[in-house]
C-alpha atoms as a PDB file:
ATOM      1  CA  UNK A   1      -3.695 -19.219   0.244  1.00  0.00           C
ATOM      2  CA  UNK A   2      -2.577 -22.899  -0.716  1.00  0.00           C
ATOM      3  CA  UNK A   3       0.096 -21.586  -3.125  1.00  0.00           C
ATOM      4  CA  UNK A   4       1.832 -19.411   0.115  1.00  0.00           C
ATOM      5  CA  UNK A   5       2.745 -20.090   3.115  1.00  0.00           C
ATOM      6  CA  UNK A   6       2.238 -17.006   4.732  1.00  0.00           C
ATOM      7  CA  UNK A   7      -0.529 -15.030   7.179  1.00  0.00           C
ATOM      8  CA  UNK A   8      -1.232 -11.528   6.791  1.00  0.00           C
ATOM      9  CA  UNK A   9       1.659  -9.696   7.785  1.00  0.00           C
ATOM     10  CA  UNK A  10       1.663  -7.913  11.124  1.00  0.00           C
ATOM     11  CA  UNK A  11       2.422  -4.047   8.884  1.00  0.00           C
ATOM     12  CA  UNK A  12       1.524  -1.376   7.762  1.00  0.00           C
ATOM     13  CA  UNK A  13      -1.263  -1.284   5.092  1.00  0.00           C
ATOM     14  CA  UNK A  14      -2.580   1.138   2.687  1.00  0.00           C
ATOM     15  CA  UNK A  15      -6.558   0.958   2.932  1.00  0.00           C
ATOM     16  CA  UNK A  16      -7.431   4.579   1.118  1.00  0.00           C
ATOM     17  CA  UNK A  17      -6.091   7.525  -0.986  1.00  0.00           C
ATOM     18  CA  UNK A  18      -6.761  10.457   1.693  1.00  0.00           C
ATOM     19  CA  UNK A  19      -8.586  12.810  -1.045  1.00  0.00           C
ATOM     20  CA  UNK A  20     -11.210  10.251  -1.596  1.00  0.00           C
ATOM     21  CA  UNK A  21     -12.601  10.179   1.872  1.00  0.00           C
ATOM     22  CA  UNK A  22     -14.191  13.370   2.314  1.00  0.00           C
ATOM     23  CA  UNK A  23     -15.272  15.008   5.397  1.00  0.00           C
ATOM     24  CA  UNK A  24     -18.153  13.160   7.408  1.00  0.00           C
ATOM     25  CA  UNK A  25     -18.197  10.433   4.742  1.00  0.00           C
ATOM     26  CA  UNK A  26     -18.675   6.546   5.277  1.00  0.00           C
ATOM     27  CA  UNK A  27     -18.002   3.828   3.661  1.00  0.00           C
ATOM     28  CA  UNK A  28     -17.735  -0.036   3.541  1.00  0.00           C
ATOM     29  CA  UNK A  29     -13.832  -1.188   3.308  1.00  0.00           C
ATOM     30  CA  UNK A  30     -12.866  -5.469   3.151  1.00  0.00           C
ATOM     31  CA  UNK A  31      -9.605  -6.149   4.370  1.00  0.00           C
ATOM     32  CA  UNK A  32      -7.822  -9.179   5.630  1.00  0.00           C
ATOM     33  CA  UNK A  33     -10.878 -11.467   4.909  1.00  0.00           C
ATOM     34  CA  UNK A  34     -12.753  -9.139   7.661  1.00  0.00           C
ATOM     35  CA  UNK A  35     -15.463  -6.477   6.563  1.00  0.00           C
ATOM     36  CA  UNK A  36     -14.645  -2.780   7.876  1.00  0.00           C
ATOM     37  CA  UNK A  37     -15.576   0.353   7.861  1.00  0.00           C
ATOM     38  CA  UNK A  38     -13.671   3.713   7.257  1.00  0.00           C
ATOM     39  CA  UNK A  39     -14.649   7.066   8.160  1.00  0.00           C
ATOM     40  CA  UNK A  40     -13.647  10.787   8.347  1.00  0.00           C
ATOM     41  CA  UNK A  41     -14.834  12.681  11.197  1.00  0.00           C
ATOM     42  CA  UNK A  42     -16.362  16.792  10.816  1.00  0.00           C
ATOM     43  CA  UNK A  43     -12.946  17.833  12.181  1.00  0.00           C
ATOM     44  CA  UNK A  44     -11.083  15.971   9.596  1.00  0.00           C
ATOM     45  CA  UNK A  45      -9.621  12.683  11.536  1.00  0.00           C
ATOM     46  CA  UNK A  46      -9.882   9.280   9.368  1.00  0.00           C
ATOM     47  CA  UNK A  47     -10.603   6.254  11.774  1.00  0.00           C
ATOM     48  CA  UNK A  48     -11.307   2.631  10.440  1.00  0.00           C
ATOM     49  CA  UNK A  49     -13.157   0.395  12.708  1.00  0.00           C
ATOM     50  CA  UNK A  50     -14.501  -2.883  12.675  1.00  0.00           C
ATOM     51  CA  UNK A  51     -17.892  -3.097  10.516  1.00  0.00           C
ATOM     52  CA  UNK A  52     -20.620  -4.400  13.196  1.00  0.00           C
ATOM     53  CA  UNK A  53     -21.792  -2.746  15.764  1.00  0.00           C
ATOM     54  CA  UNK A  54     -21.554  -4.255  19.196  1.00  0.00           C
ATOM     55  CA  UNK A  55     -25.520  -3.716  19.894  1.00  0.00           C
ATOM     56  CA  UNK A  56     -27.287  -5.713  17.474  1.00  0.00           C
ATOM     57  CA  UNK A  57     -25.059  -6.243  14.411  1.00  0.00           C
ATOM     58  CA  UNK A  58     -25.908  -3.493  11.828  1.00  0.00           C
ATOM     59  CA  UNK A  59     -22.939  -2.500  10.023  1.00  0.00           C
ATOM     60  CA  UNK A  60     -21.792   0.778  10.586  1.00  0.00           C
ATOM     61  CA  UNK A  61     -20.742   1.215   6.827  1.00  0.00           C
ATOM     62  CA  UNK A  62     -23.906   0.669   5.066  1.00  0.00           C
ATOM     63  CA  UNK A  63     -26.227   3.614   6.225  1.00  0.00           C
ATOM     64  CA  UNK A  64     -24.272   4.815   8.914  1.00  0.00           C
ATOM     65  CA  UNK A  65     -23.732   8.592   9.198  1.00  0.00           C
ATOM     66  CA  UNK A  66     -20.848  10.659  10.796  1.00  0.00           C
ATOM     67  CA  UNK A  67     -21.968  13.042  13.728  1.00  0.00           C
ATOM     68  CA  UNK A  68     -19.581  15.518  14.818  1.00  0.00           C
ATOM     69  CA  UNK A  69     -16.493  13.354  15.807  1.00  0.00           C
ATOM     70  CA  UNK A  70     -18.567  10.182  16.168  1.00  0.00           C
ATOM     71  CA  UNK A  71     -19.870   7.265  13.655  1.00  0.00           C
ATOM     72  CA  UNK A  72     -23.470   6.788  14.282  1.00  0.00           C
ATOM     73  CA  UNK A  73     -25.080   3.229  13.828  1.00  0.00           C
ATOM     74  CA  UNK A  74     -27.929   3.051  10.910  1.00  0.00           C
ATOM     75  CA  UNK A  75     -30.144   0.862  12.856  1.00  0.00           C
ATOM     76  CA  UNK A  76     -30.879   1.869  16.938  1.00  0.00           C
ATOM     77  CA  UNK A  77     -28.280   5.069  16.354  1.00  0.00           C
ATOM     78  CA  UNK A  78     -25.482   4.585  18.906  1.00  0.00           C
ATOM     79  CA  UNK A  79     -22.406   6.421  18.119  1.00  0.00           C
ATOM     80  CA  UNK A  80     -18.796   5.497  18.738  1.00  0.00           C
ATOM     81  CA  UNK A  81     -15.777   7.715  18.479  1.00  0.00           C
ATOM     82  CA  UNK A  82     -12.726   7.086  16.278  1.00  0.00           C
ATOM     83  CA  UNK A  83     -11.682   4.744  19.296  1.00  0.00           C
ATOM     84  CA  UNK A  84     -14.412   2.745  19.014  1.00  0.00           C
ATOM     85  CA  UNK A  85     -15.997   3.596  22.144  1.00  0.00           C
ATOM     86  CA  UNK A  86     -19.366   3.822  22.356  1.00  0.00           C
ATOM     87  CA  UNK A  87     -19.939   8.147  23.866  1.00  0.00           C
ATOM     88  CA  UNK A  88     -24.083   8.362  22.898  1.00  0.00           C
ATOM     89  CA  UNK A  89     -26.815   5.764  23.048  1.00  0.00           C
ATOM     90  CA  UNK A  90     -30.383   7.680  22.892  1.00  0.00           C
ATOM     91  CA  UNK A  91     -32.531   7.976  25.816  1.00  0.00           C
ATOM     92  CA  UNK A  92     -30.258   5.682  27.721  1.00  0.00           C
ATOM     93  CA  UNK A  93     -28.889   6.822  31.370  1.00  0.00           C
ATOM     94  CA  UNK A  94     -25.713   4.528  31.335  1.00  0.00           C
ATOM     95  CA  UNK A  95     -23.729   3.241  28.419  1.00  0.00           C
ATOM     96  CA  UNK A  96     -22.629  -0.421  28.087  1.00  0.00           C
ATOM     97  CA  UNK A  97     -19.331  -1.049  29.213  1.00  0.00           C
ATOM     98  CA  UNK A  98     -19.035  -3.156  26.296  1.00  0.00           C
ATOM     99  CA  UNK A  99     -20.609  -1.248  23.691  1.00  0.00           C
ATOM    100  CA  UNK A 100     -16.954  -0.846  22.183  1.00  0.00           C
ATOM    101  CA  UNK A 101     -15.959  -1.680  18.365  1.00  0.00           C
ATOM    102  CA  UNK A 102     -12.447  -2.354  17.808  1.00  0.00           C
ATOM    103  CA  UNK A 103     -10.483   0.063  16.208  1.00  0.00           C
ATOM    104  CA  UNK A 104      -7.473   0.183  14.383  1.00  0.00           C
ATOM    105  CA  UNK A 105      -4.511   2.444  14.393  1.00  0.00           C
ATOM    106  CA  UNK A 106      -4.781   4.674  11.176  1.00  0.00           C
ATOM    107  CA  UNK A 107      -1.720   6.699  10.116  1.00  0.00           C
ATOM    108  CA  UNK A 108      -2.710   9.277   7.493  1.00  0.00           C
ATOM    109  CA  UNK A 109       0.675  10.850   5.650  1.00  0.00           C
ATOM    110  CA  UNK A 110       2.149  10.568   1.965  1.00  0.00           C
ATOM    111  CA  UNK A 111      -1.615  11.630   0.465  1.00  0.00           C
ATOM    112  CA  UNK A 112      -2.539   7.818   2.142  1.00  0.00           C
ATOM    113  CA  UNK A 113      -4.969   6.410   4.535  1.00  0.00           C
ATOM    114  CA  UNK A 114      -2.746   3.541   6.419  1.00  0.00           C
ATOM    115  CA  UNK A 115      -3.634   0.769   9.209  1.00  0.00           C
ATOM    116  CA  UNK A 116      -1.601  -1.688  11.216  1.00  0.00           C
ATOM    117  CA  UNK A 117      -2.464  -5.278  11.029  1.00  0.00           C
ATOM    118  CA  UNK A 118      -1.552  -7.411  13.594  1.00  0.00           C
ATOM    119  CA  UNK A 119      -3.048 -10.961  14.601  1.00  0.00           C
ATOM    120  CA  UNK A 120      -3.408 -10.367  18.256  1.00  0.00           C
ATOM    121  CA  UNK A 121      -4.102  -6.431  17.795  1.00  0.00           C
ATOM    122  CA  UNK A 122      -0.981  -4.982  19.167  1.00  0.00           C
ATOM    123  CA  UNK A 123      -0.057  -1.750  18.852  1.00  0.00           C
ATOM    124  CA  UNK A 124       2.252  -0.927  15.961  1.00  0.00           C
ATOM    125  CA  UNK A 125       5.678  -2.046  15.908  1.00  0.00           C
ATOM    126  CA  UNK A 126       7.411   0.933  13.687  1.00  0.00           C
ATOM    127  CA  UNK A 127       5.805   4.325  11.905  1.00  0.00           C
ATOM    128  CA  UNK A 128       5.951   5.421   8.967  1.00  0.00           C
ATOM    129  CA  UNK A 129       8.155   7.442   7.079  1.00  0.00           C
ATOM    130  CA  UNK A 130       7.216  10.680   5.085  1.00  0.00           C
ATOM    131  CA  UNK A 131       8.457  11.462   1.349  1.00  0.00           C
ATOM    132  CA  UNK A 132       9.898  15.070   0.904  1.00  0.00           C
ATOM    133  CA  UNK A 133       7.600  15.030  -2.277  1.00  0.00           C
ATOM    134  CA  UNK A 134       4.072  15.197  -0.883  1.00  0.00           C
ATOM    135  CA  UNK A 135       3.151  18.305  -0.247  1.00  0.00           C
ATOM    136  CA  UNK A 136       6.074  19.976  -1.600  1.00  0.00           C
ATOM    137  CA  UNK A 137       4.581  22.901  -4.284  1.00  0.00           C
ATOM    138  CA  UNK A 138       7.777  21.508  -6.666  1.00  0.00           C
ATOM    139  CA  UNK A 139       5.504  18.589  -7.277  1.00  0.00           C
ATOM    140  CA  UNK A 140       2.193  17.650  -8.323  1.00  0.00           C
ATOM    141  CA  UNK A 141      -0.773  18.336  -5.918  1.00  0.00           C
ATOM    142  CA  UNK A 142      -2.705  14.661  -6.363  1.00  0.00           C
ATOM    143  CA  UNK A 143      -1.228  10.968  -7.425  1.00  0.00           C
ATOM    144  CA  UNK A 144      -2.201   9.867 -10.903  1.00  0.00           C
ATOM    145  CA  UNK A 145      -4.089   6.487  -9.540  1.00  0.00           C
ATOM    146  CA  UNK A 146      -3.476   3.073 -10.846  1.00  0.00           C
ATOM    147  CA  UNK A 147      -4.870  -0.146  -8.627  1.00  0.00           C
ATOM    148  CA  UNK A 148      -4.962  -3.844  -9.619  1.00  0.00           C
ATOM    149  CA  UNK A 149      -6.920  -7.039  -7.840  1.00  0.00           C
ATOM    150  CA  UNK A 150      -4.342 -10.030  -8.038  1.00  0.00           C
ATOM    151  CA  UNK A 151      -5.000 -13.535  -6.724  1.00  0.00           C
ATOM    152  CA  UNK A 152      -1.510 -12.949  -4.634  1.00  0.00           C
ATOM    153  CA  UNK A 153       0.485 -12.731  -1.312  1.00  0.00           C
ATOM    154  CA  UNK A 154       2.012  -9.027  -0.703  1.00  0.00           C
ATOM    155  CA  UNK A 155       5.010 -10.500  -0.281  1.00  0.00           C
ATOM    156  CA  UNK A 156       5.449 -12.164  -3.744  1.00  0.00           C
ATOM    157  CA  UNK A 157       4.213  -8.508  -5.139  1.00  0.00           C
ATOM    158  CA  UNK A 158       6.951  -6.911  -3.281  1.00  0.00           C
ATOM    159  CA  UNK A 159       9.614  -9.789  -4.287  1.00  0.00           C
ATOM    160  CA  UNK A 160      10.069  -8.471  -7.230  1.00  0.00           C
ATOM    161  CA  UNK A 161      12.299  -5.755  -5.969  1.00  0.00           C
ATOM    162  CA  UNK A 162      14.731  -8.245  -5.357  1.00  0.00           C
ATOM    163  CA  UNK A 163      14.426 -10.720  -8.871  1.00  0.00           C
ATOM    164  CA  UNK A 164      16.703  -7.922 -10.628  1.00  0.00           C
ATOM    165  CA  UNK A 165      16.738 -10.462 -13.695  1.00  0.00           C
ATOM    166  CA  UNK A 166      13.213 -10.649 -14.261  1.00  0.00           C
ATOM    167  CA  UNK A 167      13.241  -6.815 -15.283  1.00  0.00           C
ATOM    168  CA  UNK A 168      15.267  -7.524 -18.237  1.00  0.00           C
ATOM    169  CA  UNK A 169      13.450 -11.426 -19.336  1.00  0.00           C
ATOM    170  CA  UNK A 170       9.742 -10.282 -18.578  1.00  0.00           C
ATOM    171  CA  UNK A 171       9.579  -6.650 -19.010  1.00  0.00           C
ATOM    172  CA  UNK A 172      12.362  -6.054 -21.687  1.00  0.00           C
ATOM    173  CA  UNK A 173      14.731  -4.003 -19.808  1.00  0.00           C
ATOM    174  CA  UNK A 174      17.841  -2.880 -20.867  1.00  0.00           C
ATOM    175  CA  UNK A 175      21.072  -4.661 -19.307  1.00  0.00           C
ATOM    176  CA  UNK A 176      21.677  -3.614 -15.593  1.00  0.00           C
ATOM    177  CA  UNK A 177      24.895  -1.649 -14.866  1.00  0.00           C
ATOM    178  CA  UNK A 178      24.182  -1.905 -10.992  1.00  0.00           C
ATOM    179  CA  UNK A 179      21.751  -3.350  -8.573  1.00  0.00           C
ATOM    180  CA  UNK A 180      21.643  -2.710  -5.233  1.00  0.00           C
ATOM    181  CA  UNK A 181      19.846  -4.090  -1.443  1.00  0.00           C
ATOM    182  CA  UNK A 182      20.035  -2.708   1.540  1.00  0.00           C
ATOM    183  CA  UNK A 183      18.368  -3.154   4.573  1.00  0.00           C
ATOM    184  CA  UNK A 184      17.864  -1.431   7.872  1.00  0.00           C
ATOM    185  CA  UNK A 185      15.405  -2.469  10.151  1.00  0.00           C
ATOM    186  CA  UNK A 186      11.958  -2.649   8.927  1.00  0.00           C
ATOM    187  CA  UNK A 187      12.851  -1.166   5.773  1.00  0.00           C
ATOM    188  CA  UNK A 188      14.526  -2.490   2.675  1.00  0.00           C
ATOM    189  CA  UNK A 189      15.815   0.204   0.066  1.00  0.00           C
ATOM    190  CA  UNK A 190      16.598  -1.140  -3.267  1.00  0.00           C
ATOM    191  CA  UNK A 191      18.441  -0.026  -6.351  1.00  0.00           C
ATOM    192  CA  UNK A 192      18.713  -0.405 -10.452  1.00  0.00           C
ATOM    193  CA  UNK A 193      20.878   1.162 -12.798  1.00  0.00           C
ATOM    194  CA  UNK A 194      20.226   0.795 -16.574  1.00  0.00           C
ATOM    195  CA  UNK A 195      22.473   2.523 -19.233  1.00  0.00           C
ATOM    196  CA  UNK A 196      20.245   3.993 -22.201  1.00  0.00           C
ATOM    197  CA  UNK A 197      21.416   2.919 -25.642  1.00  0.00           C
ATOM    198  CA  UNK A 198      18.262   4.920 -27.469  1.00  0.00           C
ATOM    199  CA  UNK A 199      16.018   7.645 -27.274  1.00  0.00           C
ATOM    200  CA  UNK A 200      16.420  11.436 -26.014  1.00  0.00           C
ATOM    201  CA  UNK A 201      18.523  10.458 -22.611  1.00  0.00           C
ATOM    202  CA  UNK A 202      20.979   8.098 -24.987  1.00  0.00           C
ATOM    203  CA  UNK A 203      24.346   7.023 -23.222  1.00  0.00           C
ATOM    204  CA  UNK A 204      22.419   8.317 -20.284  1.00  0.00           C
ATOM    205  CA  UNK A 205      21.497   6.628 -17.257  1.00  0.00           C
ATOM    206  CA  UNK A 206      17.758   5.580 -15.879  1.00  0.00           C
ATOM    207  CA  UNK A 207      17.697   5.025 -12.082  1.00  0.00           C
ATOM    208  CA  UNK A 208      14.973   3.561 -10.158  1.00  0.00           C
ATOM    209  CA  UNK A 209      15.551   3.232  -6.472  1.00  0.00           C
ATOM    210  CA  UNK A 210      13.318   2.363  -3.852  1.00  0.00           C
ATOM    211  CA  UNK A 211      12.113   1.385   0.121  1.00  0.00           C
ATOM    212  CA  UNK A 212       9.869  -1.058   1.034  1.00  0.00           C
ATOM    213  CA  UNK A 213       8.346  -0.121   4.756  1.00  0.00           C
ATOM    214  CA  UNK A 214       7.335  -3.498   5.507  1.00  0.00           C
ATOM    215  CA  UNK A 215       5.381  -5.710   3.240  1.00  0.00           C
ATOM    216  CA  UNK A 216       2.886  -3.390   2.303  1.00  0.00           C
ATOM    217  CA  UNK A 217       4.282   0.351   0.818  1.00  0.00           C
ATOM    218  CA  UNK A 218       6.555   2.427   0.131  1.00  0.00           C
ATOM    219  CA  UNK A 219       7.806   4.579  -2.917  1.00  0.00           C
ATOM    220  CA  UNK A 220       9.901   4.112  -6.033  1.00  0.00           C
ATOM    221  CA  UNK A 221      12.457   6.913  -6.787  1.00  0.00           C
ATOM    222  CA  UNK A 222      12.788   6.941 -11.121  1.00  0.00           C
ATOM    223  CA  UNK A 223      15.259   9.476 -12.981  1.00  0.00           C
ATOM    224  CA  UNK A 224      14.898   8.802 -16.667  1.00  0.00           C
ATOM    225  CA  UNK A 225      17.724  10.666 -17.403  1.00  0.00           C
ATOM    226  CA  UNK A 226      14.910  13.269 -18.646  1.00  0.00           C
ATOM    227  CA  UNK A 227      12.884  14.031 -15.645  1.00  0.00           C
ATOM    228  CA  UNK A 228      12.136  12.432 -12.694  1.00  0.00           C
ATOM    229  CA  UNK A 229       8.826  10.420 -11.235  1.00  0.00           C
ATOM    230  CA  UNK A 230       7.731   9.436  -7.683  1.00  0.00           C
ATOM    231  CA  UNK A 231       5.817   6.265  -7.631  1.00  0.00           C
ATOM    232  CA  UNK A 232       4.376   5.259  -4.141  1.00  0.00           C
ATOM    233  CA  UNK A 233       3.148   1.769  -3.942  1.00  0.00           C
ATOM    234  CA  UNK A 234       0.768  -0.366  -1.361  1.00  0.00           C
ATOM    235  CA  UNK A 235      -0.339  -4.232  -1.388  1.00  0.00           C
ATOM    236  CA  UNK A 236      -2.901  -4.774   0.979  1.00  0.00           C
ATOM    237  CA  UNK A 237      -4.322  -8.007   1.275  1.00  0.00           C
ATOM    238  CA  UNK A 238      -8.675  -8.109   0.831  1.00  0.00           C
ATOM    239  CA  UNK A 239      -8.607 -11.571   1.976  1.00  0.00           C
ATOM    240  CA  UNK A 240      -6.365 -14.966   1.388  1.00  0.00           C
ATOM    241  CA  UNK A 241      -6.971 -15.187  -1.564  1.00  0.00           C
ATOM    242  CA  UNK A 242      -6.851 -11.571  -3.084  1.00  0.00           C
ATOM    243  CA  UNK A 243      -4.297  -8.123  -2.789  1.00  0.00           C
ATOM    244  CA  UNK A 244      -5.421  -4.954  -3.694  1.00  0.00           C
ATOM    245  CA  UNK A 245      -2.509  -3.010  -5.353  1.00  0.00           C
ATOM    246  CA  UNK A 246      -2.233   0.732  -5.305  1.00  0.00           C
ATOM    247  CA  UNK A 247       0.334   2.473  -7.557  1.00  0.00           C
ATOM    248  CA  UNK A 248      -0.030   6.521  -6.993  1.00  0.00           C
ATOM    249  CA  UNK A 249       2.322   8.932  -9.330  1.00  0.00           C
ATOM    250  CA  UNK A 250       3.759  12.431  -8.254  1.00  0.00           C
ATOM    251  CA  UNK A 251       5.045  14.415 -11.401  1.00  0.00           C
ATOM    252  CA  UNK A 252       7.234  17.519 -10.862  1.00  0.00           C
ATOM    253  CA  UNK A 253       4.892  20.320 -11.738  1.00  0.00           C
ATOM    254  CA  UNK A 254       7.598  21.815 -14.328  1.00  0.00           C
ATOM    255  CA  UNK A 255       7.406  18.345 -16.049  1.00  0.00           C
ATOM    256  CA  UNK A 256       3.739  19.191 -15.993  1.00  0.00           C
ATOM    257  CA  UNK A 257       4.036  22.473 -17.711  1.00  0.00           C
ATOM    258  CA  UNK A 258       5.625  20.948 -20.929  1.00  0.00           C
ATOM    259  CA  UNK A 259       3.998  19.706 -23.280  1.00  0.00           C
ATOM    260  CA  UNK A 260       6.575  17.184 -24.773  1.00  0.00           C
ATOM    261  CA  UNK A 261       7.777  16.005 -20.701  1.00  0.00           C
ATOM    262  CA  UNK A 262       3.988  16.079 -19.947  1.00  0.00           C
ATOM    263  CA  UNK A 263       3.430  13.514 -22.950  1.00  0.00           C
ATOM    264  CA  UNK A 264       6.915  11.734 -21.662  1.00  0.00           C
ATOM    265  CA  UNK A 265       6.137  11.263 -18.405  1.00  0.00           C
ATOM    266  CA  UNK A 266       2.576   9.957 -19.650  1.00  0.00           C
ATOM    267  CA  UNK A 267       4.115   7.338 -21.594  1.00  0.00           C
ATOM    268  CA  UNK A 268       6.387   6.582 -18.693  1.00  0.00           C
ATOM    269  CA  UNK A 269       3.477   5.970 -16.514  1.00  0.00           C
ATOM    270  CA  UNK A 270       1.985   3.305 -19.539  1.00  0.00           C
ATOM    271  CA  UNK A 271       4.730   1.703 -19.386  1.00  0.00           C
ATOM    272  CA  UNK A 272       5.669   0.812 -15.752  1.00  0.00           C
ATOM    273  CA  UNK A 273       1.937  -0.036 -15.534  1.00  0.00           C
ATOM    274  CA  UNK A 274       1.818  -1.988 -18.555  1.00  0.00           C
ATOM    275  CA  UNK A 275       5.138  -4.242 -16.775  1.00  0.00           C
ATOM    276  CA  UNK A 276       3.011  -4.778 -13.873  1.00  0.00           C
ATOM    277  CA  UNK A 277       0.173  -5.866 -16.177  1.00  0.00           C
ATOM    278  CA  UNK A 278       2.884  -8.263 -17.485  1.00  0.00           C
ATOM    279  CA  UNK A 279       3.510  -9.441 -13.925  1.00  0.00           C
ATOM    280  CA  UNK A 280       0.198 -10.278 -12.758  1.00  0.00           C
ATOM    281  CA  UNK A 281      -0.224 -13.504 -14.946  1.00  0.00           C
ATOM    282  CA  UNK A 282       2.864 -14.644 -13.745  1.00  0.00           C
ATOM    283  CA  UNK A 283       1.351 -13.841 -10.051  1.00  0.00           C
ATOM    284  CA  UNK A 284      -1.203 -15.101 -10.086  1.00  0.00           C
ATOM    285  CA  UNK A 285      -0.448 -18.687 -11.612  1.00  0.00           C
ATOM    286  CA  UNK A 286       2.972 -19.091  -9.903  1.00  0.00           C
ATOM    287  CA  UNK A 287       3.831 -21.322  -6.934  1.00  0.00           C
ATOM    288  CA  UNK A 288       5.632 -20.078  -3.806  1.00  0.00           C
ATOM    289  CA  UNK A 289       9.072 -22.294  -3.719  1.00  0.00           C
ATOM    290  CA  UNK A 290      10.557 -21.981   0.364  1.00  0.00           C
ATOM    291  CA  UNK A 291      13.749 -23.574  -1.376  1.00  0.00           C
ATOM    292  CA  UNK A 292      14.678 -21.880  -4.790  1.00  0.00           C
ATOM    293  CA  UNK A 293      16.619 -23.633  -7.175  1.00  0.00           C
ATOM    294  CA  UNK A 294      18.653 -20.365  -7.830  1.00  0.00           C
ATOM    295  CA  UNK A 295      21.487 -19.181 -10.033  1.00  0.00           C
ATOM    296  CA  UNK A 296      24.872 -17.095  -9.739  1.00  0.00           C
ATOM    297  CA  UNK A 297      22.952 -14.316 -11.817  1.00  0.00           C
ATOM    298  CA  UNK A 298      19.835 -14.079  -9.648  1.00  0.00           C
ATOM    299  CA  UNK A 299      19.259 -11.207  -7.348  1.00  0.00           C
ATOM    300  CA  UNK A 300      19.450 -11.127  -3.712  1.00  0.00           C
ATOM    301  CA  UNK A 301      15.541 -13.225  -3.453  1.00  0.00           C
ATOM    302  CA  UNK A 302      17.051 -15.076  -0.350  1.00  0.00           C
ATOM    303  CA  UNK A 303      18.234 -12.054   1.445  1.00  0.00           C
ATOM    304  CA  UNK A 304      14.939 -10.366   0.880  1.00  0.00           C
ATOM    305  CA  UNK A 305      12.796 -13.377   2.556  1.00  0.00           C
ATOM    306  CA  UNK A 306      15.351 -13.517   5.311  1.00  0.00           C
ATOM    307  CA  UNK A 307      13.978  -9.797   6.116  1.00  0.00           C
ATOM    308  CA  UNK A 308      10.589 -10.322   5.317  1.00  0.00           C
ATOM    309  CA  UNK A 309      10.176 -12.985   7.820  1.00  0.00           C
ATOM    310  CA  UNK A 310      10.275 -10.466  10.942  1.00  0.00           C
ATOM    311  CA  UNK A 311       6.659  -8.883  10.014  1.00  0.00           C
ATOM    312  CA  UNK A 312       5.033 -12.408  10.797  1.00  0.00           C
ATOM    313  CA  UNK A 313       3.756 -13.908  14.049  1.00  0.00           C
ATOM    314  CA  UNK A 314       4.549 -17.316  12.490  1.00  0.00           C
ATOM    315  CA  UNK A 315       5.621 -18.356   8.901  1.00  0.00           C
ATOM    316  CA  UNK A 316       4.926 -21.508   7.771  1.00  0.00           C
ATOM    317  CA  UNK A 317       7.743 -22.799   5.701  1.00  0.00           C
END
């Protein structure tokens, strides 16, 4: 993209919610400017795999069919496993040596279907972490789904997490009591504390804390001071131009089960989505500045694209 100077980052990337890829389902994904294809085997495995089959070009998304642990091609009906090898070709003694599709790693965990991106297709440089939350009976059984299309870079999504003051100009926020950044590695955990002047939770204390694994997900801890919310986010980038962004919810199931937290939470959920509704404008219209004329009240921004420069083969700044 002309307004960034960036590739696609060599990380992790969110490409599916894992409860809407069935069993022995297929479909047609676009990521990182390249057309895909995702698929969940009879025995349960998710694979994603480049779209085109290695024969004659058909892509394996649009009429292909899953057969036992195996994609099968729509057109001549050669089937390749979740490693892209090519295990069945009809009536044919001796399989290609090259009838092989690449494949990508796929980690499926936190209720998300995940693959690593890297411009010479090495293997994956650091895992990913599991939440405590998902799967825990104490909270909600499925995210409450929100997703956006932004003419972005992940990286200027995930920037926000370090301009603390834009919370309070763009989005209204209360003043910040504390603000924290801390890395470690390949993750970045971030902090805000707001003091409540109004409302139910008054002279209380809302907390929203979070980690960034990589560029492309993590989750967002919030305690309103009333109940608490799990927010997992994912940028993945559909091409140069365009991110896909994924915001998934977990409620605690006893927040659920009353009616006034219930409607609480709900508005809670409005709310942060309505601020990122705020921040897509912005994103989409703003310039990337290597060199940031910055103040003594801005956030750590510089600190944040010191660590974010480690996830690509080459930055162009």
């Amino acid at each position: 993209m002309s307004r960034f100077p960036f590739e696609y980052a060599k990380d992790w990337h969110v490409v599916s919610y894992s409860d809407e890829l069935a069993r022995s389902e297929v479909k047609a994904i676009r990521y990182f400017g390249r057309d895909l294809v995702i698929f969940r085997t009879e025995g349960g495995q998710a694979s994603v795999l480049d779209a085109y089959c290695p024969h004659l070009g058909a892509h394996l998304g649009i009429g292909g069919t899953v057969a036992g642990e195996s994609i099968q091609c729509p057109f001549h009906h050669w089937q390749y496993g979740t490693d892209g090898r090519c295990v069945h070709v009809p009536r044919a003694h001796k399989i290609p040596a090259k009838a092989v599709v690449p494949a990508w790693p796929v980690i499926e965990r936190n209720g998300w279907i995940a693959v690593w991106y890297h411009p010479d297709r090495k293997d994956p440089e650091f895992d990913l972490p599991a939440i405590k939350e998902w799967g825990n009976p104490a909270w909600s059984e499925r995210y409450t789904k929100f997703r956006w299309e932004i003419r972005t870079h992940p990286q200027d999504i995930m920037e926000n997490t370090a301009d603390f003051e834009h919370f309070m100009e763009l989005h209204g926020a209360p003043q910040l009591e504390e603000r924290i950044q801390k890395i470690d590695g390949t993750t970045l955990h971030w902090g805000l504390t707001y003091r409540l002047t109004d409302g139910p939770a008054a002279n209380g204390r809302f907390l929203i804390e979070g980690d960034s694994w990589g560029l492309g997900c993590g989750p967002n801890y919030i305690d309103t001071g009333t109940f608490k919310v799990v927010a997992m986010a994912g940028a993945t980038p559909i091409d140069e131009e365009r991110t896909e962004l994924r915001l998934g919810f977990l409620i605690p199931r006893e927040v659920k089960a009353d009616a006034n937290l219930s409607a609480a939470a709900e508005a809670y959920m409005q709310g942060h989505t309505g601020a990122i509704d705020q921040d897509v404008p912005i994103w989409e219209n703003k310039l990337y500045r290597p060199k940031p004329v910055l103040s003594d009240v801005d956030g750590p921004i510089g600190a944040y694209r010191k660590w974010a420069r480690q996830f690509y083969a080459e930055v162009r700044q």
